[in-house]
PDB file of N, CA and C in Angstrom:
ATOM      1  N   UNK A   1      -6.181   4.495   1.164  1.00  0.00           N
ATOM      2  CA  UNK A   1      -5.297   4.509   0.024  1.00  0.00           C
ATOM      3  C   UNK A   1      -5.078   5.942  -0.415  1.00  0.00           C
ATOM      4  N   UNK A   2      -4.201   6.565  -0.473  1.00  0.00           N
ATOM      5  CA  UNK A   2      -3.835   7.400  -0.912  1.00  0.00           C
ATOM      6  C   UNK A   2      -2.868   7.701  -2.705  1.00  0.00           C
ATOM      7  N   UNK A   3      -2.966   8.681  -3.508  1.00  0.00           N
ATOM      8  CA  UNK A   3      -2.628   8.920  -4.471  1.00  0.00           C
ATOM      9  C   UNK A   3      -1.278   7.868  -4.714  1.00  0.00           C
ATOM     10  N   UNK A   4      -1.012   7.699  -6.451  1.00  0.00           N
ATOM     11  CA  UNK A   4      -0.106   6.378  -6.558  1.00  0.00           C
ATOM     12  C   UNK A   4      -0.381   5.191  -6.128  1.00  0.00           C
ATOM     13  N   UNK A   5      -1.219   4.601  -5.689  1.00  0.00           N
ATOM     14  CA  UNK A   5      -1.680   3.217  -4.954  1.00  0.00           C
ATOM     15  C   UNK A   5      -3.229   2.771  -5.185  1.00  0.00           C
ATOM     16  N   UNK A   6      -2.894   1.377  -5.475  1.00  0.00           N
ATOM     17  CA  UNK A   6      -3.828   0.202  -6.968  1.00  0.00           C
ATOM     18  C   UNK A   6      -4.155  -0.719  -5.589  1.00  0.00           C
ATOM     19  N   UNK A   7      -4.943  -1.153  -5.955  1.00  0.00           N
ATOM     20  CA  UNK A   7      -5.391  -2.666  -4.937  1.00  0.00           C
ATOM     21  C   UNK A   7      -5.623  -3.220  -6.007  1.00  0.00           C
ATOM     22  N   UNK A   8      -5.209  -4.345  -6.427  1.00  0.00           N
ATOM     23  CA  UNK A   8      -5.759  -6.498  -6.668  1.00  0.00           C
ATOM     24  C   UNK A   8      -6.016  -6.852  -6.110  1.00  0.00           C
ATOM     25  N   UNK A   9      -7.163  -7.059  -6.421  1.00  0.00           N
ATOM     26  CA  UNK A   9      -8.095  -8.723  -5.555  1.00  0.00           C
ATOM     27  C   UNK A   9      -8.135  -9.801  -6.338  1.00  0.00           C
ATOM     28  N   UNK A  10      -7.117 -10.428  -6.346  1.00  0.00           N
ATOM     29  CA  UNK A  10      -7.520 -12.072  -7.688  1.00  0.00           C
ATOM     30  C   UNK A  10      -7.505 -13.418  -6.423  1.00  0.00           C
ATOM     31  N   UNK A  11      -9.131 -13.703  -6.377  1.00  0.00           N
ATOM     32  CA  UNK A  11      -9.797 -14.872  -5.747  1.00  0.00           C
ATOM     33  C   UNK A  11      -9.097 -15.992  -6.152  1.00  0.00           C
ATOM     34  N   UNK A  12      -8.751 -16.990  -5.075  1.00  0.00           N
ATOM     35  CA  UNK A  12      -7.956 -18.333  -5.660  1.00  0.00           C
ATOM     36  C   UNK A  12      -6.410 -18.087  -5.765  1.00  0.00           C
ATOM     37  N   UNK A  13      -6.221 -17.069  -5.038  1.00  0.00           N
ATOM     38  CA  UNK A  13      -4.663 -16.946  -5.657  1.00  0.00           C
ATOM     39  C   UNK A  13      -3.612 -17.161  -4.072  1.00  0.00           C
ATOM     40  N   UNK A  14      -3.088 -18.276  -3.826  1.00  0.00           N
ATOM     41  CA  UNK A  14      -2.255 -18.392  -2.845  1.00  0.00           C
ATOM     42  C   UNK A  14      -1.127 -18.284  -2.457  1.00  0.00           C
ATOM     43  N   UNK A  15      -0.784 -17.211  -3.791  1.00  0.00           N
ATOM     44  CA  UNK A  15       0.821 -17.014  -3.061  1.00  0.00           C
ATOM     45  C   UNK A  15       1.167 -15.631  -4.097  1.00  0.00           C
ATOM     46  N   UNK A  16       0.630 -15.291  -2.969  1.00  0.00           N
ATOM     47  CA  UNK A  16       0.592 -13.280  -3.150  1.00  0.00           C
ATOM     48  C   UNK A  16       2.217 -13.161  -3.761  1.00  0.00           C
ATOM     49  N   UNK A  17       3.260 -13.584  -2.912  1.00  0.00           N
ATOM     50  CA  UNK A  17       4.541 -12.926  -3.578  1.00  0.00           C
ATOM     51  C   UNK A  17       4.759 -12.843  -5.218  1.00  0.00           C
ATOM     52  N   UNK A  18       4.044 -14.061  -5.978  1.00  0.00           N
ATOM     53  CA  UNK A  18       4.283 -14.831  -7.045  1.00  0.00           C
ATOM     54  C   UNK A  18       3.441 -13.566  -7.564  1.00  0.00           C
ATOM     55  N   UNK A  19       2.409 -13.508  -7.587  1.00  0.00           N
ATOM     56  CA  UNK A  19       1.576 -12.254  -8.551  1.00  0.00           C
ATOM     57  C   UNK A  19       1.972 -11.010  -8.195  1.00  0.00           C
ATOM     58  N   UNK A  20       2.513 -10.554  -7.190  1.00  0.00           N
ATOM     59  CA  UNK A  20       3.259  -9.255  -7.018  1.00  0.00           C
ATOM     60  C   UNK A  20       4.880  -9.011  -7.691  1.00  0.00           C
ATOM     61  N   UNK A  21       5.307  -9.903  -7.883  1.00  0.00           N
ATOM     62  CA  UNK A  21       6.459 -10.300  -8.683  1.00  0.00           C
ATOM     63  C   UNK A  21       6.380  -9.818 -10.100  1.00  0.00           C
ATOM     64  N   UNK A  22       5.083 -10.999 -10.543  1.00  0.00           N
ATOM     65  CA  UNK A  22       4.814 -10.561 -12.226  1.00  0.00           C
ATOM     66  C   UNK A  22       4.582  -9.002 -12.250  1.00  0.00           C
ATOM     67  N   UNK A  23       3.764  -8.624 -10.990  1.00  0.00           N
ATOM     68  CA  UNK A  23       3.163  -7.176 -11.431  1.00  0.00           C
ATOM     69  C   UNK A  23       4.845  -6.042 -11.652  1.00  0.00           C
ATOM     70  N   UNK A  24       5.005  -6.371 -10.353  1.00  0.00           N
ATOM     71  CA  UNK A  24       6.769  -5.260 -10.601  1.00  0.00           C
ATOM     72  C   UNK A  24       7.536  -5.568 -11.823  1.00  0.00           C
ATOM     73  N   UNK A  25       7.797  -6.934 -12.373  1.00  0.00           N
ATOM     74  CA  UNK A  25       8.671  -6.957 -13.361  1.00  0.00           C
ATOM     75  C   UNK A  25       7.679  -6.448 -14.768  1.00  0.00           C
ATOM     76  N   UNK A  26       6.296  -6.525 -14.631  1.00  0.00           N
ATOM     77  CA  UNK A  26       6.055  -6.128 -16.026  1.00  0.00           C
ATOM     78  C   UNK A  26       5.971  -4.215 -16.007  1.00  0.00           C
ATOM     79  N   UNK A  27       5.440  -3.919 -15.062  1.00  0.00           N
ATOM     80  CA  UNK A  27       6.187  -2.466 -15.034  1.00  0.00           C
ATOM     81  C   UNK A  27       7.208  -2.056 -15.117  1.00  0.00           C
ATOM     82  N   UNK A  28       8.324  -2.849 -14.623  1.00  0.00           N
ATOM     83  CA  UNK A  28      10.219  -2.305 -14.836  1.00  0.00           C
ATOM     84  C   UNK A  28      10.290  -2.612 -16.354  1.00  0.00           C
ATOM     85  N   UNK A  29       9.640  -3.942 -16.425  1.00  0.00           N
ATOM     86  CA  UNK A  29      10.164  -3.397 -18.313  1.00  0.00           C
ATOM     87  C   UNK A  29       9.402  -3.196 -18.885  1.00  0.00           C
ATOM     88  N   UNK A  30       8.407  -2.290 -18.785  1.00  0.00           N
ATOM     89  CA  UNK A  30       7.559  -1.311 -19.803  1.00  0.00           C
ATOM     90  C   UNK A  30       8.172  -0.134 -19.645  1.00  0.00           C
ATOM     91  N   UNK A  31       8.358   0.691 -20.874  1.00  0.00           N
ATOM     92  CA  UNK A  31       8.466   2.048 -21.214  1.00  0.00           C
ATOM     93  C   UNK A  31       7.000   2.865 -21.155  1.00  0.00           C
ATOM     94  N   UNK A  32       6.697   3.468 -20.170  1.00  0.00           N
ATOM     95  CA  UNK A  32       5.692   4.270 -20.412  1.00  0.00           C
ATOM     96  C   UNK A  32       5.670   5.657 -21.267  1.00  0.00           C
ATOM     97  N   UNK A  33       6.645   6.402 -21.134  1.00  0.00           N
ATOM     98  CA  UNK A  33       7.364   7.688 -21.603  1.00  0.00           C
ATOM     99  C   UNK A  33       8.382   7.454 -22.135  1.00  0.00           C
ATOM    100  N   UNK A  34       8.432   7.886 -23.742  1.00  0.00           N
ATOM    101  CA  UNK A  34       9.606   7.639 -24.049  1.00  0.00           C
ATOM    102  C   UNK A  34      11.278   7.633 -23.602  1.00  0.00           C
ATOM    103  N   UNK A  35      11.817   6.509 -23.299  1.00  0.00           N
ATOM    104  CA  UNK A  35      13.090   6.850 -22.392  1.00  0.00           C
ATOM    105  C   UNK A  35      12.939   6.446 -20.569  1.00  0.00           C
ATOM    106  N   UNK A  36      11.813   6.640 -20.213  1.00  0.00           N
ATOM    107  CA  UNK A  36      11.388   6.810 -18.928  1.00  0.00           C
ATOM    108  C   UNK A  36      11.167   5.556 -18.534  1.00  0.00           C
ATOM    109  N   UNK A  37      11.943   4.977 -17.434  1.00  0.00           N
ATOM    110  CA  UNK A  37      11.456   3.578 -16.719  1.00  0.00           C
ATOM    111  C   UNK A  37      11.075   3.658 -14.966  1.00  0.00           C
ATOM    112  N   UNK A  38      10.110   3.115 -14.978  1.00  0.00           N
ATOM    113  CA  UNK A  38       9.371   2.909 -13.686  1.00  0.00           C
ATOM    114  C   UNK A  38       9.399   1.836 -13.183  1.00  0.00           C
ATOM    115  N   UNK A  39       9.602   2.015 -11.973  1.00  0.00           N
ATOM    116  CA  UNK A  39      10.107   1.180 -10.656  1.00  0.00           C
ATOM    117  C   UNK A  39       8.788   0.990  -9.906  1.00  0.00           C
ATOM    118  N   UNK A  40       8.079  -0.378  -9.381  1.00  0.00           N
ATOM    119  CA  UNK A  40       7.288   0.187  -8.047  1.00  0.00           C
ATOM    120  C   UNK A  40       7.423  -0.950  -7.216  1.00  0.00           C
ATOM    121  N   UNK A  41       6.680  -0.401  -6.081  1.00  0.00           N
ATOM    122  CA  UNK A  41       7.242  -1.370  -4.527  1.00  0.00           C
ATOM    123  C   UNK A  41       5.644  -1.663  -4.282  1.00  0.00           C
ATOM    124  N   UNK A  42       5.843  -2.642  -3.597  1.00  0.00           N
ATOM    125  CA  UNK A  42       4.008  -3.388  -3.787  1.00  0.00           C
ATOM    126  C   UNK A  42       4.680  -4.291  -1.967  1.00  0.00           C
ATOM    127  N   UNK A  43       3.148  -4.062  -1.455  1.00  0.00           N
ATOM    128  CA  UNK A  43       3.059  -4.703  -0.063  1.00  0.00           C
ATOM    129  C   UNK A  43       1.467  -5.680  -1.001  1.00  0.00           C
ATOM    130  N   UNK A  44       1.830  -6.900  -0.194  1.00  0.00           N
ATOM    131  CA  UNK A  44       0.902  -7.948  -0.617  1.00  0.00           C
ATOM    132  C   UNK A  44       0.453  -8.651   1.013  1.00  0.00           C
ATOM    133  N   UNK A  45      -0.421  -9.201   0.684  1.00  0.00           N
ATOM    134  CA  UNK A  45      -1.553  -9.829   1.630  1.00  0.00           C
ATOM    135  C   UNK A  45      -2.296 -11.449   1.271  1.00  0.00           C
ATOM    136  N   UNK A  46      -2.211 -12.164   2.039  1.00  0.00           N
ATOM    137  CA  UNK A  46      -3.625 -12.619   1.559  1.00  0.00           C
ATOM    138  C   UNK A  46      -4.585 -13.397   2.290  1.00  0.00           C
ATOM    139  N   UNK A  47      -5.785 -13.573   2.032  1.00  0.00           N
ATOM    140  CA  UNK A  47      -7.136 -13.701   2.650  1.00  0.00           C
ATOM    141  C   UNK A  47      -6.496 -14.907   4.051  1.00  0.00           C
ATOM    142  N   UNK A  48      -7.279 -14.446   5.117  1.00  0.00           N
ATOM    143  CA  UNK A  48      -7.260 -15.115   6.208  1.00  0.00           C
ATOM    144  C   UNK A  48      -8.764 -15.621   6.395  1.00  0.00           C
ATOM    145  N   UNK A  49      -9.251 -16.351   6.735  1.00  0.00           N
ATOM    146  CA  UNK A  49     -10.352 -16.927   7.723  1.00  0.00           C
ATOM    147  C   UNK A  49     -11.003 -15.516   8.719  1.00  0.00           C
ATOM    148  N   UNK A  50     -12.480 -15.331   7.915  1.00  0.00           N
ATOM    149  CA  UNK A  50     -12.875 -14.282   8.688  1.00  0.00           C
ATOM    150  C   UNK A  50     -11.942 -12.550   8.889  1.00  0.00           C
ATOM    151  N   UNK A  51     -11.803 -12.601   7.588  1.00  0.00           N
ATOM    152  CA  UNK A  51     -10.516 -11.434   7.531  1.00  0.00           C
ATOM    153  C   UNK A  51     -11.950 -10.541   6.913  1.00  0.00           C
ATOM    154  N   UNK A  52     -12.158  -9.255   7.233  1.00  0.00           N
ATOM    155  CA  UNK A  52     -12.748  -8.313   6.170  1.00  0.00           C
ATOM    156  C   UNK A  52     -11.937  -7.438   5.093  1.00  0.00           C
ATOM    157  N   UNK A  53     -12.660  -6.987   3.885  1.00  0.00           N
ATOM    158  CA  UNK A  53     -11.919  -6.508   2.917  1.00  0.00           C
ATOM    159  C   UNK A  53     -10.993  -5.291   3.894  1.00  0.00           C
ATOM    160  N   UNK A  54     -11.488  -4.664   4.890  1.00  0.00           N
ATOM    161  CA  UNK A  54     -10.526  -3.729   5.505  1.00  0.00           C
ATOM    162  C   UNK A  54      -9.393  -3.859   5.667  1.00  0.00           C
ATOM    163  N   UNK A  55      -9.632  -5.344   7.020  1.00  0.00           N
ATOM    164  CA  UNK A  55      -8.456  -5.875   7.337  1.00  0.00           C
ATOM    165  C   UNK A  55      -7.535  -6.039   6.011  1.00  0.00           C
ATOM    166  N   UNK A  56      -8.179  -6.981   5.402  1.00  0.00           N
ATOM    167  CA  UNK A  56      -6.956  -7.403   3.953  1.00  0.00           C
ATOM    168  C   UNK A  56      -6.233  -6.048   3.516  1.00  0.00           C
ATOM    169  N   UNK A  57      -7.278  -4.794   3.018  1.00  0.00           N
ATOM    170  CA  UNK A  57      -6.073  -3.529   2.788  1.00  0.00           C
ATOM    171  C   UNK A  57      -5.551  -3.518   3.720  1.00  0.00           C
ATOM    172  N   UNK A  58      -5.475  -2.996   5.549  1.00  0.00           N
ATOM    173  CA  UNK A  58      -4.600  -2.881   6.132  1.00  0.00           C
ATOM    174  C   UNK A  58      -3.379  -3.411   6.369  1.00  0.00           C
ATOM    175  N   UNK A  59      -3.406  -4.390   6.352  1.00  0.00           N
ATOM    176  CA  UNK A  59      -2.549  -5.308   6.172  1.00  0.00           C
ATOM    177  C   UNK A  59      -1.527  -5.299   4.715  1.00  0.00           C
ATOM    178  N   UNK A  60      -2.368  -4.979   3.644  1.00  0.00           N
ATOM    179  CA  UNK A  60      -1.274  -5.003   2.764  1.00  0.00           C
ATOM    180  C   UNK A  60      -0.660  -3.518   2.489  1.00  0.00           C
ATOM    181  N   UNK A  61      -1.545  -2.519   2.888  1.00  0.00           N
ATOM    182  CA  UNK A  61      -1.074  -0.953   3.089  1.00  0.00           C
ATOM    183  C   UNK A  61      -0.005  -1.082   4.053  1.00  0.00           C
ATOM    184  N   UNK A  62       0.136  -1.827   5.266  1.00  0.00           N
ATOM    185  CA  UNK A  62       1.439  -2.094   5.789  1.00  0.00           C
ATOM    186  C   UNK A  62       2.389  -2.822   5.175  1.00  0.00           C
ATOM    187  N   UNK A  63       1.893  -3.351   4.820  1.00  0.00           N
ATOM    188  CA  UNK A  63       3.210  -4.312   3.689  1.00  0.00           C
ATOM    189  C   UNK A  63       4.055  -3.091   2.680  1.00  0.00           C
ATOM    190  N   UNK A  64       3.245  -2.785   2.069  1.00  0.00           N
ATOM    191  CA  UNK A  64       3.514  -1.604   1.221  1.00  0.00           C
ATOM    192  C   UNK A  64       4.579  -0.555   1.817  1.00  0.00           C
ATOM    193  N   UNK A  65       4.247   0.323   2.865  1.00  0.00           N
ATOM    194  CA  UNK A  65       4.857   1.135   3.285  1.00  0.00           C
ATOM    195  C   UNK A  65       6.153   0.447   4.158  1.00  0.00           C
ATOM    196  N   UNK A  66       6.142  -0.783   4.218  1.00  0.00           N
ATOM    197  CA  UNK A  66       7.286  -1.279   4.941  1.00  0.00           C
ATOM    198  C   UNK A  66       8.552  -1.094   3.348  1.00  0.00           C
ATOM    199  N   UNK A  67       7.584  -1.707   2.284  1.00  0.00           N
ATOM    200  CA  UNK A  67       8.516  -2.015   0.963  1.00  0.00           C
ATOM    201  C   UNK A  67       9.069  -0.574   0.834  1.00  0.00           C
ATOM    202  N   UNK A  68       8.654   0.529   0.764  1.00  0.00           N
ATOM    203  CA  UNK A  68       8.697   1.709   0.545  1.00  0.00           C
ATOM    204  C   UNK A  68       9.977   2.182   1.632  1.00  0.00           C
ATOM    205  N   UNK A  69       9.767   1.478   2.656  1.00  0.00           N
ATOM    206  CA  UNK A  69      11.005   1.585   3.749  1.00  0.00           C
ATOM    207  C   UNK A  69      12.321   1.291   3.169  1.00  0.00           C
ATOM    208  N   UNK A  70      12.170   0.078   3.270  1.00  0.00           N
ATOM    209  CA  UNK A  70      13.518  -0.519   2.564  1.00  0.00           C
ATOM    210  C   UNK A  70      13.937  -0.113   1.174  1.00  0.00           C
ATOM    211  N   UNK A  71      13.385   0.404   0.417  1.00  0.00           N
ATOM    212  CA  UNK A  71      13.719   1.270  -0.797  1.00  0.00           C
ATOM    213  C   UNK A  71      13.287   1.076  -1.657  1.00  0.00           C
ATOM    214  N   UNK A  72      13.543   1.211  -3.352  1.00  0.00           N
ATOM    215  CA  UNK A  72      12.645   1.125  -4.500  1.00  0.00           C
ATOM    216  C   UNK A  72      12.453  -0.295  -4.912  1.00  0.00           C
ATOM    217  N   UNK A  73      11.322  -0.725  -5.566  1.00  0.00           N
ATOM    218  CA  UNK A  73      11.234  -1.853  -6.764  1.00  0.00           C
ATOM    219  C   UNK A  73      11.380  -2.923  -5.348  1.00  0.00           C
ATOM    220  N   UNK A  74      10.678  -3.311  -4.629  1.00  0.00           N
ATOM    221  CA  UNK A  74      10.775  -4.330  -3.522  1.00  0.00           C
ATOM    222  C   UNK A  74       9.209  -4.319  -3.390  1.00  0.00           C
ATOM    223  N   UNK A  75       9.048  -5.779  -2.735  1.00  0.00           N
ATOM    224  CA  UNK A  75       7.876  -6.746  -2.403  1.00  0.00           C
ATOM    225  C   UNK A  75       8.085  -7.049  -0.843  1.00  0.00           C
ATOM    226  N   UNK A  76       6.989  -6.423   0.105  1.00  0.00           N
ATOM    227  CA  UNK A  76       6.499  -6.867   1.079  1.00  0.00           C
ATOM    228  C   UNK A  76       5.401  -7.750   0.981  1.00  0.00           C
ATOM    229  N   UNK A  77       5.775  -8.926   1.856  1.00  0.00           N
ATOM    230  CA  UNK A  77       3.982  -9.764   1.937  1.00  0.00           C
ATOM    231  C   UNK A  77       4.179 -10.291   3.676  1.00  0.00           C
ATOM    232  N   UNK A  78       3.028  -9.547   3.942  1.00  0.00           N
ATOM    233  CA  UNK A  78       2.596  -9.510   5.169  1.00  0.00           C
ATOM    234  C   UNK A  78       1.908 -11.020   5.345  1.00  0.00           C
ATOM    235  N   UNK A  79       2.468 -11.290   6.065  1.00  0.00           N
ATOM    236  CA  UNK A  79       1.633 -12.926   7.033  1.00  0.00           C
ATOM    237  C   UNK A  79       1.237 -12.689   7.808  1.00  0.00           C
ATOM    238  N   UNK A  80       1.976 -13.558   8.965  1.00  0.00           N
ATOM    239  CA  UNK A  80       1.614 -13.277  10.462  1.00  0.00           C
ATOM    240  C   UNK A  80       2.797 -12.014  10.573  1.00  0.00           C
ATOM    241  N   UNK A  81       3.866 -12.358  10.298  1.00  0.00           N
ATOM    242  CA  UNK A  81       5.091 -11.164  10.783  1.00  0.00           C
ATOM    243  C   UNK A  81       5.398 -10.652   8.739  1.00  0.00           C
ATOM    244  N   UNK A  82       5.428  -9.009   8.473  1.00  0.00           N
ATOM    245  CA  UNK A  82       5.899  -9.107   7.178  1.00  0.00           C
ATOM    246  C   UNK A  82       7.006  -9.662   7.251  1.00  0.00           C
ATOM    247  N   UNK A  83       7.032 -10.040   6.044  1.00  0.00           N
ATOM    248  CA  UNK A  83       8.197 -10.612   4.951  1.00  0.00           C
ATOM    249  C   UNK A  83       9.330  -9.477   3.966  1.00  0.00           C
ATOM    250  N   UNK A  84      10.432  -9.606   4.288  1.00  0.00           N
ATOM    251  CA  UNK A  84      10.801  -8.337   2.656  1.00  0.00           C
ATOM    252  C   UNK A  84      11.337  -9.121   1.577  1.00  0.00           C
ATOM    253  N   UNK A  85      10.994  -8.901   0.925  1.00  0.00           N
ATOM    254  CA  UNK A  85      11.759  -9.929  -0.960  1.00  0.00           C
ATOM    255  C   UNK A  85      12.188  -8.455  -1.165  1.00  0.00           C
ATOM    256  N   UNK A  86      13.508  -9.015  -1.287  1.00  0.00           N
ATOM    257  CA  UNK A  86      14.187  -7.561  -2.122  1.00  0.00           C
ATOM    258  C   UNK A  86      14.480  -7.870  -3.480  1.00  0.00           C
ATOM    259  N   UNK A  87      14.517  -7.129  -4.687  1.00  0.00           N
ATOM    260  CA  UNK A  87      14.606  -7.364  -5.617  1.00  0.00           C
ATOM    261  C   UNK A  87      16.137  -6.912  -5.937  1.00  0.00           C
ATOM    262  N   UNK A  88      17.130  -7.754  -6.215  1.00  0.00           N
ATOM    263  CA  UNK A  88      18.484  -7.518  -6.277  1.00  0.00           C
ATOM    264  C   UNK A  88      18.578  -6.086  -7.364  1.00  0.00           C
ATOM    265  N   UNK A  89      19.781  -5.540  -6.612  1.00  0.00           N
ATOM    266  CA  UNK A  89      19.436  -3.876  -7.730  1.00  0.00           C
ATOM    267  C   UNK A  89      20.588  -4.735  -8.807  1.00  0.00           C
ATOM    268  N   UNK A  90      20.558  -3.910  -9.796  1.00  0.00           N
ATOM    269  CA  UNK A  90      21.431  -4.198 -10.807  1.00  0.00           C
ATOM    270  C   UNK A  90      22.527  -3.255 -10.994  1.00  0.00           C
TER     271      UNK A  90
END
């Protein structure tokens, strides 16, 4: 993991897109700096059968940098093949 980049681990949770969703929209509409709005792109994962915590970051560190591909404020979730959810621009 490198600078700018958070890992979640929430146990019980089966559908990574759905909590990566809440996470981007409650950052787009928070004001952190007055005036200032922030965008972020999130690669998601989740637990496989015999997966180690490694694997799980790798996997979602690829997700991530795929979202980062395709451009701002977007959700990768890596399965078997990633996924892109684009978040319609406005």
């Amino acid at each position: 993991m490198g600078g700018e980049e958070f890992i979640v681990l929430m146990p019980m949770t089966s559908e990574p897109y759905a909590v990566a969703e809440k996470i981007r929209k409650a950052v787009e509409s928070s004001c952190f700096i007055e005036g200032l709005r922030i965008t972020i792109s999130l690669g998601a994962t989740a637990y496989k059968k015999g997966d180690s915590i490694d694997s799980l970051i790798a996997r979602a560190d690829n997700a991530l940098y795929m979202a980062k591909k395709e451009g701002k404020n977007r959700i990768v979730v890596f399965k078997e093949e990633p996924s892109v959810a684009l978040h319609p621009s406005v």
